[in-house]
C-alpha atoms as a PDB file:
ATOM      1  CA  UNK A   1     149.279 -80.156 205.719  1.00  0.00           C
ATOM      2  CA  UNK A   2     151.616 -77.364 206.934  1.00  0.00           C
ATOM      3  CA  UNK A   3     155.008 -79.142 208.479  1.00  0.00           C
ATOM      4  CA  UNK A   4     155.273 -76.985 211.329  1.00  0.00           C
ATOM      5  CA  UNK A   5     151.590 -77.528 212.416  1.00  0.00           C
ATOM      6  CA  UNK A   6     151.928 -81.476 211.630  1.00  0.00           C
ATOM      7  CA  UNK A   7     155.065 -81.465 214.115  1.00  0.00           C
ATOM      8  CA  UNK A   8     153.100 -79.604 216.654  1.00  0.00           C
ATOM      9  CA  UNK A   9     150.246 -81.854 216.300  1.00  0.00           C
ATOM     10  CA  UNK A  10     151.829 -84.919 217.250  1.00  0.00           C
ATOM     11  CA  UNK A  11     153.391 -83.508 220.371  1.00  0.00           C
ATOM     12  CA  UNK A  12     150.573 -82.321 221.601  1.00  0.00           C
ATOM     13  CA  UNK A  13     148.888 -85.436 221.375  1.00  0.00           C
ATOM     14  CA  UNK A  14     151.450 -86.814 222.727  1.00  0.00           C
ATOM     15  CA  UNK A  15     151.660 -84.618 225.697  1.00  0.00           C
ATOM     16  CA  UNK A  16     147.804 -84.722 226.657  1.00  0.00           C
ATOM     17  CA  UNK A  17     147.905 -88.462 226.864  1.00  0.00           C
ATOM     18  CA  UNK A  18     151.396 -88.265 228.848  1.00  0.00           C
ATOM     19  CA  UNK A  19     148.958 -85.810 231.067  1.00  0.00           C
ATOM     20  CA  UNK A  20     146.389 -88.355 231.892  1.00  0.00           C
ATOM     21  CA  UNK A  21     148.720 -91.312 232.299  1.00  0.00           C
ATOM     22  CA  UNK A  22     148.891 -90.926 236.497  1.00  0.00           C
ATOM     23  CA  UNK A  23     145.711 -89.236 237.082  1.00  0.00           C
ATOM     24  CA  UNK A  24     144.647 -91.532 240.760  1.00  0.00           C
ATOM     25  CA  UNK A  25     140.721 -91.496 241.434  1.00  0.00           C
ATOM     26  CA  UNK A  26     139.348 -88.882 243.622  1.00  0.00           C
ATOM     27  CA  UNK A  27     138.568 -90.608 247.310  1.00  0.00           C
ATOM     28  CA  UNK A  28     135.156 -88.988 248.493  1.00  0.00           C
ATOM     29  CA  UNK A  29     132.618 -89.663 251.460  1.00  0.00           C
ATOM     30  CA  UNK A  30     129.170 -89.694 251.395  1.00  0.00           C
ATOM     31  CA  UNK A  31     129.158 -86.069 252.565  1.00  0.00           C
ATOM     32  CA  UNK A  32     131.438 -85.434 249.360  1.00  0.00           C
ATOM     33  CA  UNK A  33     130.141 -87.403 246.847  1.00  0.00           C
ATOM     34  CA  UNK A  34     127.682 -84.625 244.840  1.00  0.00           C
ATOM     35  CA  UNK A  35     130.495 -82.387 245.144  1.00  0.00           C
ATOM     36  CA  UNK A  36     133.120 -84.193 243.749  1.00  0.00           C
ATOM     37  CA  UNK A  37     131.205 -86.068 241.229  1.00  0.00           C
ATOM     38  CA  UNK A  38     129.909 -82.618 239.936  1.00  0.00           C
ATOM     39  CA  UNK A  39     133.326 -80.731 239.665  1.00  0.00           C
ATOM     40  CA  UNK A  40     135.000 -83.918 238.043  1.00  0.00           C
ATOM     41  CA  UNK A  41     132.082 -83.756 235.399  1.00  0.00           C
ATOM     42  CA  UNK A  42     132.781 -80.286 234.784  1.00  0.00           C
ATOM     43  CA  UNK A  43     136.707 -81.290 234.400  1.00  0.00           C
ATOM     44  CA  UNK A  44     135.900 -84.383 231.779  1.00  0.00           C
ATOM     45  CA  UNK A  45     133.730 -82.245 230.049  1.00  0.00           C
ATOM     46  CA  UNK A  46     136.584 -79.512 229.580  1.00  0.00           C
ATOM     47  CA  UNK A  47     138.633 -81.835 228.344  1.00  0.00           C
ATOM     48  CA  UNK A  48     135.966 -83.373 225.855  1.00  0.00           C
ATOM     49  CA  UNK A  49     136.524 -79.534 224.908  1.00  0.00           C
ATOM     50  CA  UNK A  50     140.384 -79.746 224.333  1.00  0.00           C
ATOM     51  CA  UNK A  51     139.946 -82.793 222.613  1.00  0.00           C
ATOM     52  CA  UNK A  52     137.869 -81.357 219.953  1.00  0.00           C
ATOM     53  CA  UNK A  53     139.673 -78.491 219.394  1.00  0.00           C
ATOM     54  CA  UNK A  54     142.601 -80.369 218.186  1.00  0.00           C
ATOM     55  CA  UNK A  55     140.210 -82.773 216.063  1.00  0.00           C
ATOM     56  CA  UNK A  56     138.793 -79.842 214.436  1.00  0.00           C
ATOM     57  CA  UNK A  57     142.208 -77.878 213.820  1.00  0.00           C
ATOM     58  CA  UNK A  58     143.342 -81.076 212.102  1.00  0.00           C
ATOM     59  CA  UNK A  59     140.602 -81.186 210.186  1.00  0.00           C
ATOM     60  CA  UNK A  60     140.986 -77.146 209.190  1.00  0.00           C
ATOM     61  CA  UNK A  61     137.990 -76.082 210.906  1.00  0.00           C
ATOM     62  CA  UNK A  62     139.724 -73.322 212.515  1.00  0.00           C
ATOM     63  CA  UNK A  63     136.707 -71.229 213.405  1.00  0.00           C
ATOM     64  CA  UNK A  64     134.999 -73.694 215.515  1.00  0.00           C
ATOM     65  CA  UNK A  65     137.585 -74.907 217.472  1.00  0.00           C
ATOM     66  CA  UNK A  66     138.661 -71.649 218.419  1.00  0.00           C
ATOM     67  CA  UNK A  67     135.467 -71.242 219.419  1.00  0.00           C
ATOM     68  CA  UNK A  68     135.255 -74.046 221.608  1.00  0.00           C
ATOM     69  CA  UNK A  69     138.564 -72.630 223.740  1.00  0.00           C
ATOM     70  CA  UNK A  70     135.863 -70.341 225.793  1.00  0.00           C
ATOM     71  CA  UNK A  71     133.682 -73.274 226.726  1.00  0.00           C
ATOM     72  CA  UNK A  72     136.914 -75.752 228.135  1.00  0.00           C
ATOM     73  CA  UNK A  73     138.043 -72.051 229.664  1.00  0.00           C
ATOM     74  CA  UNK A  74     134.251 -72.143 231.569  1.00  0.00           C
ATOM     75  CA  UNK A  75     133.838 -76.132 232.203  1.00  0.00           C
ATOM     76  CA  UNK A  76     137.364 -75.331 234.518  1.00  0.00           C
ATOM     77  CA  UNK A  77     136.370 -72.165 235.740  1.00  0.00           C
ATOM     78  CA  UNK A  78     132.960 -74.066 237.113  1.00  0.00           C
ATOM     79  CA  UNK A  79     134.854 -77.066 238.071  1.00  0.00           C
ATOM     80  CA  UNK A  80     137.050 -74.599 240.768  1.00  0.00           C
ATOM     81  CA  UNK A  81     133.769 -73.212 242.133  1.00  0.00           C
ATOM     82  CA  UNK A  82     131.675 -76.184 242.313  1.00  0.00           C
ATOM     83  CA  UNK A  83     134.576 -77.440 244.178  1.00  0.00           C
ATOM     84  CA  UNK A  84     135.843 -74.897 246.542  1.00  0.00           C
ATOM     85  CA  UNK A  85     133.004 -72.810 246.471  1.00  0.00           C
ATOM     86  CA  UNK A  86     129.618 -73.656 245.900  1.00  0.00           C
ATOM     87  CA  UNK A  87     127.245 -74.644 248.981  1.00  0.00           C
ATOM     88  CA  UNK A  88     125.923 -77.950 249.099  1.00  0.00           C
ATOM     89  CA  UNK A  89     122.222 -76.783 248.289  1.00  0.00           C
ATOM     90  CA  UNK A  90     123.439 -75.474 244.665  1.00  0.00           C
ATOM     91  CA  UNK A  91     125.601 -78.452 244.253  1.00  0.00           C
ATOM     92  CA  UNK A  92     122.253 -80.153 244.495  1.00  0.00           C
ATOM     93  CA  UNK A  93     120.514 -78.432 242.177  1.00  0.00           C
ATOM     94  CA  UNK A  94     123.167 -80.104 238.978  1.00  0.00           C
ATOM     95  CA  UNK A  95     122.166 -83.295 240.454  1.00  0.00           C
ATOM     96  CA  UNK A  96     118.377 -82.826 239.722  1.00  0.00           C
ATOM     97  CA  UNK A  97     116.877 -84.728 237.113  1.00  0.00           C
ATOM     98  CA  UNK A  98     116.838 -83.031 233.774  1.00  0.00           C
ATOM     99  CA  UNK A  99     113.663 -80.668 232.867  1.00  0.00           C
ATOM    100  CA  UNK A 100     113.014 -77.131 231.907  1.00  0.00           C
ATOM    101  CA  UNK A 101     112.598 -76.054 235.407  1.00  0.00           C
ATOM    102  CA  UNK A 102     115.706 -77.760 236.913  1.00  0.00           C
ATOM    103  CA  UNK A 103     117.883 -76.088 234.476  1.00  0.00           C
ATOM    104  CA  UNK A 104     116.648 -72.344 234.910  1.00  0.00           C
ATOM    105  CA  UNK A 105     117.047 -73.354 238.604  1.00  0.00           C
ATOM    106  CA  UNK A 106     121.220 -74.326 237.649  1.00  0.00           C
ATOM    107  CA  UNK A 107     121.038 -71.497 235.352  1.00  0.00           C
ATOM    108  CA  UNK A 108     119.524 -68.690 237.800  1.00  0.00           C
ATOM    109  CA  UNK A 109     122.222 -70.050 240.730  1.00  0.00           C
ATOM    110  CA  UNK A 110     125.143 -70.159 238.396  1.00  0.00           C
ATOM    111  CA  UNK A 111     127.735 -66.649 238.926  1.00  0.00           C
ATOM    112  CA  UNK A 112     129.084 -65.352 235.986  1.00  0.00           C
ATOM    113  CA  UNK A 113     132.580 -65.695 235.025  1.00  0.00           C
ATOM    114  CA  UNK A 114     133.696 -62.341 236.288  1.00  0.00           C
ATOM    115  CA  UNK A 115     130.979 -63.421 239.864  1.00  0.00           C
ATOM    116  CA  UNK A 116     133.003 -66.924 239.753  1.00  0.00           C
ATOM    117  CA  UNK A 117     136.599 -65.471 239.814  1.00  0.00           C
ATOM    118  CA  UNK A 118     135.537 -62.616 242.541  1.00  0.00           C
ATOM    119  CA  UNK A 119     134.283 -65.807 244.859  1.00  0.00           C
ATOM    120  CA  UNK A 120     137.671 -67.417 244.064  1.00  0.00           C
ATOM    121  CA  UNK A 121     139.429 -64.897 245.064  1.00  0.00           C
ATOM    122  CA  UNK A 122     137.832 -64.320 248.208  1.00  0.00           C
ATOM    123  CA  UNK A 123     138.611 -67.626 248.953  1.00  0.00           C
ATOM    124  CA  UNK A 124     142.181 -67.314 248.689  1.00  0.00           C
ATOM    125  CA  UNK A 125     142.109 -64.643 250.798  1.00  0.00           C
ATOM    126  CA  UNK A 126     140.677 -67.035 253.451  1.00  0.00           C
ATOM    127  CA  UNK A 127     143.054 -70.219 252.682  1.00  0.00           C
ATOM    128  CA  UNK A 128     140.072 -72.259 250.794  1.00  0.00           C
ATOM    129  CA  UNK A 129     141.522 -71.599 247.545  1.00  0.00           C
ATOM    130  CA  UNK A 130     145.103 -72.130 245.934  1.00  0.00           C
ATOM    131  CA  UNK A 131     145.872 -68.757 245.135  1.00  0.00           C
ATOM    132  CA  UNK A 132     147.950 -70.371 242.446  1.00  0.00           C
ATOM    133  CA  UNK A 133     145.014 -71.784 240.708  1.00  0.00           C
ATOM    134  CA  UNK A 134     143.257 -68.199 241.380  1.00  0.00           C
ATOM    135  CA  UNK A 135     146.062 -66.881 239.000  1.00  0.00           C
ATOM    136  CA  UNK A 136     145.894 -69.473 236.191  1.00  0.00           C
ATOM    137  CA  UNK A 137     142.069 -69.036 235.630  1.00  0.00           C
ATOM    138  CA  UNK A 138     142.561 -65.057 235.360  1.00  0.00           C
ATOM    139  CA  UNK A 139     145.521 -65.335 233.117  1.00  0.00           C
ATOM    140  CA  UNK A 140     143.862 -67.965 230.631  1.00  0.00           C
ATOM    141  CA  UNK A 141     140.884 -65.560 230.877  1.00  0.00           C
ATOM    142  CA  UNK A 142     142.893 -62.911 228.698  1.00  0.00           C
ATOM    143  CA  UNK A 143     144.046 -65.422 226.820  1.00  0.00           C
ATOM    144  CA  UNK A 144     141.152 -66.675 225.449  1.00  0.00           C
ATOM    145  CA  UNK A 145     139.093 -63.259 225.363  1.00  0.00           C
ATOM    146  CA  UNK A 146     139.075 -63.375 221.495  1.00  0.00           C
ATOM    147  CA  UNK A 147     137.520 -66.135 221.362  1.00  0.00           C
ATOM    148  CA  UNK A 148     134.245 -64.751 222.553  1.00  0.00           C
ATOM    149  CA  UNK A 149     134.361 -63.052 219.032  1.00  0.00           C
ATOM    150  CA  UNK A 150     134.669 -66.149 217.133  1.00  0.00           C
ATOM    151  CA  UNK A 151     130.976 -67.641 220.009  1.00  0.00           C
ATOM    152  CA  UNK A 152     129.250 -65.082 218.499  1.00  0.00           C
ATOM    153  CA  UNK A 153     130.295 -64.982 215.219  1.00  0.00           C
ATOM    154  CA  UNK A 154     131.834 -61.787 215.449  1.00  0.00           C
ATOM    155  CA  UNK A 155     134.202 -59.999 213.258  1.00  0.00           C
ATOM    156  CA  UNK A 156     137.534 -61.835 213.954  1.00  0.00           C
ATOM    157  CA  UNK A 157     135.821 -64.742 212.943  1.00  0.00           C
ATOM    158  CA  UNK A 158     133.845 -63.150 210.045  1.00  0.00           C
ATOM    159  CA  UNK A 159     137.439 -62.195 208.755  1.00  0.00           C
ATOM    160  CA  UNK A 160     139.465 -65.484 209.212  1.00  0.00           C
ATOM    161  CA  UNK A 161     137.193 -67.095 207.899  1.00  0.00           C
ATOM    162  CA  UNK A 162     136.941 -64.598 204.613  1.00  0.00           C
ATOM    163  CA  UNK A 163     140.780 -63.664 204.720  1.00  0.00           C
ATOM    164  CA  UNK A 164     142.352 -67.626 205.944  1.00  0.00           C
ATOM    165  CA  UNK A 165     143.414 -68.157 209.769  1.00  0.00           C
ATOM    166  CA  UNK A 166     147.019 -68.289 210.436  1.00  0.00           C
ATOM    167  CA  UNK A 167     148.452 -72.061 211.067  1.00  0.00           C
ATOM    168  CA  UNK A 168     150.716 -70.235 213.694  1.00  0.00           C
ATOM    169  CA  UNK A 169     147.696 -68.307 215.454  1.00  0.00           C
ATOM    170  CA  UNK A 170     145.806 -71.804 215.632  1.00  0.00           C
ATOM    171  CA  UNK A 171     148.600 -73.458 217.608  1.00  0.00           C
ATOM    172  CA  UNK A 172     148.784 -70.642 219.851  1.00  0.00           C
ATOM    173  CA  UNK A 173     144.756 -71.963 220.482  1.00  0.00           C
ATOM    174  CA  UNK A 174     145.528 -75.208 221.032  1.00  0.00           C
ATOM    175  CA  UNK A 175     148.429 -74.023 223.363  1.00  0.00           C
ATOM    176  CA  UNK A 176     145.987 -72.410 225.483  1.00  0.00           C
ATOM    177  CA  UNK A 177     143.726 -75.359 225.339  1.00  0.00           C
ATOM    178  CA  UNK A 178     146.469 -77.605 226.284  1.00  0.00           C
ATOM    179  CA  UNK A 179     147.651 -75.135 229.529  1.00  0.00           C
ATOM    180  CA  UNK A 180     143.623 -75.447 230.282  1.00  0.00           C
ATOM    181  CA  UNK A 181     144.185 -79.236 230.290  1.00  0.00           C
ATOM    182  CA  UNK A 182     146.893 -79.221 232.444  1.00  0.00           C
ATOM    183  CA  UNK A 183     145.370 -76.756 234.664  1.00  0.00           C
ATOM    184  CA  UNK A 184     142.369 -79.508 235.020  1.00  0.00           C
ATOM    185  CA  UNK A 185     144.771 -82.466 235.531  1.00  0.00           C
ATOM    186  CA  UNK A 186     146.302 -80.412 238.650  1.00  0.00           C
ATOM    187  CA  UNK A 187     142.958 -79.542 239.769  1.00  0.00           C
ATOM    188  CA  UNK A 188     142.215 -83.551 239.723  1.00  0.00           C
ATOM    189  CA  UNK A 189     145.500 -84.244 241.420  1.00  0.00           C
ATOM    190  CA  UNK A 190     144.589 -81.703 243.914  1.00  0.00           C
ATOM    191  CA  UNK A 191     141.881 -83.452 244.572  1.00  0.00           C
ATOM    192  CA  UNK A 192     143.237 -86.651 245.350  1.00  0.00           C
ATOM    193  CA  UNK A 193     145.829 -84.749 248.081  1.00  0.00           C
ATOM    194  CA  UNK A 194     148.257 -86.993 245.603  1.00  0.00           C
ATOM    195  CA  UNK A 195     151.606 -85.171 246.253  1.00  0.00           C
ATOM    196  CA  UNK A 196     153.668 -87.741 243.433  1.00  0.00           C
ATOM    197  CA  UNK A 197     150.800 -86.968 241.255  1.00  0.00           C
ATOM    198  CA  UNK A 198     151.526 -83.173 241.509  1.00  0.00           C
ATOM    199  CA  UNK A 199     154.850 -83.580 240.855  1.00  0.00           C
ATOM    200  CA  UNK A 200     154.431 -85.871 238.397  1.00  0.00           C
ATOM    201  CA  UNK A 201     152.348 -83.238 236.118  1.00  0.00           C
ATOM    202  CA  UNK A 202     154.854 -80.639 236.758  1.00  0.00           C
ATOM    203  CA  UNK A 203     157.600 -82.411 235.194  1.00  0.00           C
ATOM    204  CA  UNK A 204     155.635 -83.426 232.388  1.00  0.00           C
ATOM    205  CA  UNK A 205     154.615 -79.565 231.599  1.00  0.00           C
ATOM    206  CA  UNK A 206     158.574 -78.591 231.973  1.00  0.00           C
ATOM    207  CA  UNK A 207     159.222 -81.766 229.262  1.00  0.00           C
ATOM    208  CA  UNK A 208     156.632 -80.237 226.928  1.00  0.00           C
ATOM    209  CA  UNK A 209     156.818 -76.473 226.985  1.00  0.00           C
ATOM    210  CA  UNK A 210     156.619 -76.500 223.237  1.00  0.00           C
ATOM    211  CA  UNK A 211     152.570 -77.584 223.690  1.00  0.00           C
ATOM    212  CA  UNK A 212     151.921 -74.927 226.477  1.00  0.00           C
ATOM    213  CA  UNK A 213     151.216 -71.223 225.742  1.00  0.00           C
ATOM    214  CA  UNK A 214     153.713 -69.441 223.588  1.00  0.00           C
ATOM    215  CA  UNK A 215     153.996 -66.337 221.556  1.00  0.00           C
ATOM    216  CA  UNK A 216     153.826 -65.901 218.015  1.00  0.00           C
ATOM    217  CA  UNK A 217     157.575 -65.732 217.342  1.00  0.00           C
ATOM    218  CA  UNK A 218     158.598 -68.543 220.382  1.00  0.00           C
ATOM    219  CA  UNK A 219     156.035 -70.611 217.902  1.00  0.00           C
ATOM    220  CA  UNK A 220     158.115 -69.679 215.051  1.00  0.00           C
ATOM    221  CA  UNK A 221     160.797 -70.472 216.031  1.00  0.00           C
ATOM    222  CA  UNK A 222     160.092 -73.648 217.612  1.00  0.00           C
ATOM    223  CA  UNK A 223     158.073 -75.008 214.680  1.00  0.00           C
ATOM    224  CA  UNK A 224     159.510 -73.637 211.971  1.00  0.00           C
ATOM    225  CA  UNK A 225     162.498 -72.759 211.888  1.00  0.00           C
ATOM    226  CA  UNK A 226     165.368 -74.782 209.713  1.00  0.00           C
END
Protein backbone atom coordinates (compact mmCIF):
# COMPACT_ATOMS: atom_id res chain seq x y z
CA UNK A 1 0.00 0.00 0.00
CA UNK A 2 1.18 3.54 -0.91
CA UNK A 3 3.40 4.98 2.26
CA UNK A 4 2.01 8.28 2.20
CA UNK A 5 -1.66 7.03 2.23
CA UNK A 6 -0.69 4.26 5.01
CA UNK A 7 0.70 7.29 7.21
CA UNK A 8 -2.41 9.22 6.61
CA UNK A 9 -4.51 6.35 7.43
CA UNK A 10 -3.44 5.81 10.80
CA UNK A 11 -3.81 9.41 11.82
CA UNK A 12 -6.94 9.69 10.80
CA UNK A 13 -8.05 6.89 12.69
CA UNK A 14 -6.46 8.08 15.21
CA UNK A 15 -7.96 11.46 15.16
CA UNK A 16 -11.74 10.31 14.74
CA UNK A 17 -11.51 8.22 17.83
CA UNK A 18 -9.56 11.19 19.71
CA UNK A 19 -12.96 13.06 18.33
CA UNK A 20 -15.40 10.91 20.11
CA UNK A 21 -13.42 10.41 23.30
CA UNK A 22 -15.47 13.48 25.35
CA UNK A 23 -18.60 13.48 23.48
CA UNK A 24 -21.25 14.02 27.03
CA UNK A 25 -24.95 12.74 26.32
CA UNK A 26 -27.43 15.16 25.09
CA UNK A 27 -29.88 16.18 28.27
CA UNK A 28 -33.51 16.43 26.72
CA UNK A 29 -37.17 16.84 28.20
CA UNK A 30 -40.08 15.24 27.26
CA UNK A 31 -40.94 18.21 25.04
CA UNK A 32 -37.38 17.51 23.39
CA UNK A 33 -37.06 14.08 23.21
CA UNK A 34 -38.31 13.36 19.25
CA UNK A 35 -36.22 16.17 18.41
CA UNK A 36 -33.13 15.33 19.77
CA UNK A 37 -33.34 11.68 19.35
CA UNK A 38 -34.02 12.35 15.56
CA UNK A 39 -31.09 14.84 14.84
CA UNK A 40 -28.61 12.58 16.92
CA UNK A 41 -29.75 9.65 14.55
CA UNK A 42 -29.07 11.67 11.66
CA UNK A 43 -25.45 12.55 13.30
CA UNK A 44 -24.58 8.59 14.08
CA UNK A 45 -25.68 7.79 10.86
CA UNK A 46 -23.19 10.41 9.21
CA UNK A 47 -20.64 9.10 10.91
CA UNK A 48 -21.53 5.34 10.04
CA UNK A 49 -20.83 7.31 6.64
CA UNK A 50 -17.22 8.52 7.53
CA UNK A 51 -16.50 5.34 8.87
CA UNK A 52 -17.00 3.54 5.71
CA UNK A 53 -15.37 5.72 3.62
CA UNK A 54 -12.12 5.09 5.23
CA UNK A 55 -12.90 1.16 5.32
CA UNK A 56 -13.47 1.25 1.73
CA UNK A 57 -10.37 3.56 0.75
CA UNK A 58 -8.30 0.99 2.64
CA UNK A 59 -9.64 -1.55 0.94
CA UNK A 60 -9.08 0.42 -2.70
CA UNK A 61 -12.59 0.87 -3.40
CA UNK A 62 -12.13 4.37 -4.23
CA UNK A 63 -15.31 4.89 -6.21
CA UNK A 64 -17.69 4.02 -3.56
CA UNK A 65 -16.40 5.71 -0.83
CA UNK A 66 -16.20 8.80 -2.59
CA UNK A 67 -19.47 8.28 -3.22
CA UNK A 68 -20.59 7.92 0.14
CA UNK A 69 -18.96 11.65 1.09
CA UNK A 70 -22.48 13.19 -0.32
CA UNK A 71 -24.62 11.05 1.92
CA UNK A 72 -22.42 11.90 5.53
CA UNK A 73 -22.49 15.66 3.75
CA UNK A 74 -26.71 15.17 3.85
CA UNK A 75 -27.12 12.97 7.24
CA UNK A 76 -25.35 16.55 8.83
CA UNK A 77 -27.05 18.84 6.73
CA UNK A 78 -30.54 17.06 8.07
CA UNK A 79 -29.21 16.71 11.48
CA UNK A 80 -28.89 20.96 11.61
CA UNK A 81 -32.49 21.24 10.38
CA UNK A 82 -34.17 18.62 12.26
CA UNK A 83 -32.57 20.37 15.06
CA UNK A 84 -32.88 24.03 14.70
CA UNK A 85 -35.41 23.99 12.24
CA UNK A 86 -37.95 21.60 11.69
CA UNK A 87 -41.50 21.96 13.52
CA UNK A 88 -42.46 19.44 15.85
CA UNK A 89 -45.29 17.97 13.48
CA UNK A 90 -42.47 16.93 10.78
CA UNK A 91 -40.21 15.81 13.49
CA UNK A 92 -43.08 13.44 14.06
CA UNK A 93 -43.48 12.19 10.96
CA UNK A 94 -39.45 10.26 11.23
CA UNK A 95 -40.85 8.84 14.30
CA UNK A 96 -43.74 6.96 12.51
CA UNK A 97 -43.55 3.42 12.17
CA UNK A 98 -41.98 2.24 8.98
CA UNK A 99 -44.38 1.67 5.76
CA UNK A 100 -44.68 2.91 2.26
CA UNK A 101 -46.92 5.68 3.22
CA UNK A 102 -44.92 7.01 6.24
CA UNK A 103 -41.92 7.39 4.16
CA UNK A 104 -43.45 9.41 1.11
CA UNK A 105 -44.95 11.40 4.05
CA UNK A 106 -40.83 12.04 5.41
CA UNK A 107 -39.99 12.17 1.86
CA UNK A 108 -42.73 14.81 0.58
CA UNK A 109 -41.85 17.11 4.00
CA UNK A 110 -38.14 16.81 3.59
CA UNK A 111 -36.44 20.45 1.80
CA UNK A 112 -33.86 19.91 -0.48
CA UNK A 113 -30.36 20.62 0.21
CA UNK A 114 -30.28 23.99 -1.45
CA UNK A 115 -34.37 24.47 0.64
CA UNK A 116 -32.35 23.17 3.89
CA UNK A 117 -29.41 25.69 3.75
CA UNK A 118 -31.92 28.75 2.71
CA UNK A 119 -33.96 27.77 6.17
CA UNK A 120 -30.55 27.77 7.91
CA UNK A 121 -29.74 30.75 6.95
CA UNK A 122 -32.76 32.45 7.79
CA UNK A 123 -32.25 31.28 11.02
CA UNK A 124 -29.09 32.88 11.59
CA UNK A 125 -30.42 35.86 10.62
CA UNK A 126 -32.85 35.51 13.59
CA UNK A 127 -30.21 34.12 16.32
CA UNK A 128 -31.64 30.31 16.09
CA UNK A 129 -28.77 29.23 14.17
CA UNK A 130 -24.85 29.44 14.67
CA UNK A 131 -24.01 31.31 11.77
CA UNK A 132 -20.74 29.49 12.12
CA UNK A 133 -22.25 26.18 11.49
CA UNK A 134 -24.34 28.02 8.56
CA UNK A 135 -20.81 28.51 6.96
CA UNK A 136 -19.33 25.01 7.42
CA UNK A 137 -22.34 23.21 5.73
CA UNK A 138 -22.05 25.67 2.57
CA UNK A 139 -18.34 25.35 2.36
CA UNK A 140 -18.30 21.37 2.62
CA UNK A 141 -21.13 21.68 0.05
CA UNK A 142 -18.48 22.75 -2.70
CA UNK A 143 -16.35 20.50 -1.44
CA UNK A 144 -18.03 17.55 -1.98
CA UNK A 145 -19.98 18.66 -5.28
CA UNK A 146 -17.99 16.04 -7.33
CA UNK A 147 -19.06 13.58 -5.64
CA UNK A 148 -22.57 13.75 -6.96
CA UNK A 149 -20.77 12.52 -10.21
CA UNK A 150 -19.32 9.53 -8.72
CA UNK A 151 -23.85 8.86 -6.95
CA UNK A 152 -24.72 8.66 -10.27
CA UNK A 153 -22.14 7.03 -11.87
CA UNK A 154 -21.17 9.82 -13.86
CA UNK A 155 -18.14 10.52 -15.84
CA UNK A 156 -15.52 11.34 -13.11
CA UNK A 157 -16.27 8.14 -11.83
CA UNK A 158 -16.57 6.33 -15.21
CA UNK A 159 -12.90 7.66 -15.71
CA UNK A 160 -11.18 6.86 -12.32
CA UNK A 161 -12.34 4.01 -12.38
CA UNK A 162 -11.03 3.26 -16.23
CA UNK A 163 -7.87 5.61 -15.87
CA UNK A 164 -6.88 4.70 -11.64
CA UNK A 165 -7.91 7.36 -8.83
CA UNK A 166 -5.17 9.32 -7.39
CA UNK A 167 -4.01 8.07 -3.68
CA UNK A 168 -3.56 11.92 -3.06
CA UNK A 169 -7.18 12.90 -4.43
CA UNK A 170 -8.65 10.05 -2.08
CA UNK A 171 -7.17 11.58 1.07
CA UNK A 172 -8.36 14.85 0.13
CA UNK A 173 -12.03 12.67 0.43
CA UNK A 174 -11.44 11.40 3.51
CA UNK A 175 -10.24 14.94 4.64
CA UNK A 176 -13.53 16.23 3.87
CA UNK A 177 -15.18 13.34 5.51
CA UNK A 178 -13.18 13.81 8.55
CA UNK A 179 -14.01 17.97 8.70
CA UNK A 180 -17.81 16.48 8.28
CA UNK A 181 -17.08 14.43 11.43
CA UNK A 182 -15.88 17.06 13.33
CA UNK A 183 -18.49 19.34 12.19
CA UNK A 184 -21.05 16.56 13.76
CA UNK A 185 -19.06 16.16 17.02
CA UNK A 186 -19.50 20.14 17.53
CA UNK A 187 -23.00 19.92 16.55
CA UNK A 188 -23.33 17.12 19.50
CA UNK A 189 -21.36 19.27 21.86
CA UNK A 190 -23.59 22.05 20.98
CA UNK A 191 -26.13 20.22 22.00
CA UNK A 192 -25.15 19.38 25.32
CA UNK A 193 -24.47 23.49 26.02
CA UNK A 194 -20.97 21.57 27.08
CA UNK A 195 -18.57 24.60 26.90
CA UNK A 196 -15.18 22.10 27.94
CA UNK A 197 -16.56 19.86 25.35
CA UNK A 198 -16.33 22.66 22.69
CA UNK A 199 -13.12 23.47 23.55
CA UNK A 200 -12.06 20.27 23.89
CA UNK A 201 -12.84 19.45 19.99
CA UNK A 202 -11.21 22.57 18.97
CA UNK A 203 -7.94 21.68 20.25
CA UNK A 204 -8.10 18.35 18.98
CA UNK A 205 -8.82 19.73 15.21
CA UNK A 206 -5.70 22.33 15.72
CA UNK A 207 -3.54 18.90 16.91
CA UNK A 208 -4.65 17.15 13.72
CA UNK A 209 -4.77 19.56 10.83
CA UNK A 210 -3.01 17.00 8.73
CA UNK A 211 -6.63 14.83 8.75
CA UNK A 212 -8.80 17.99 8.01
CA UNK A 213 -9.28 19.45 4.48
CA UNK A 214 -6.15 20.23 2.56
CA UNK A 215 -5.08 20.91 -0.93
CA UNK A 216 -3.43 18.78 -3.27
CA UNK A 217 0.11 20.11 -2.77
CA UNK A 218 -0.39 20.85 1.40
CA UNK A 219 -1.16 16.82 0.98
CA UNK A 220 2.02 16.44 -0.76
CA UNK A 221 3.86 17.79 1.12
CA UNK A 222 2.66 16.58 4.32
CA UNK A 223 2.54 12.93 3.23
CA UNK A 224 5.07 12.63 1.04
CA UNK A 225 7.61 14.44 1.11
CA UNK A 226 11.32 13.05 2.28
Amino acid sequence: MDTGFKKFYAKSLEFREALHRKIPEVPYTEETEKRILAALTLLDIATEHGESIHLLAVNYCYISATSLLRLQYEATLKAAWIYWIAKDHIIDKWHQSLNEENVNRVNNSTPTVTDILQELSIGVEKGIVPNALLEKLREFRQLNKMSNSYVHSGMLAFNRKKEGYPIMGMIQIMQNSNGLEALCCMMAGNMAQNRETMQYLLNIQLLYLECLPMQIPDIANTFYKN
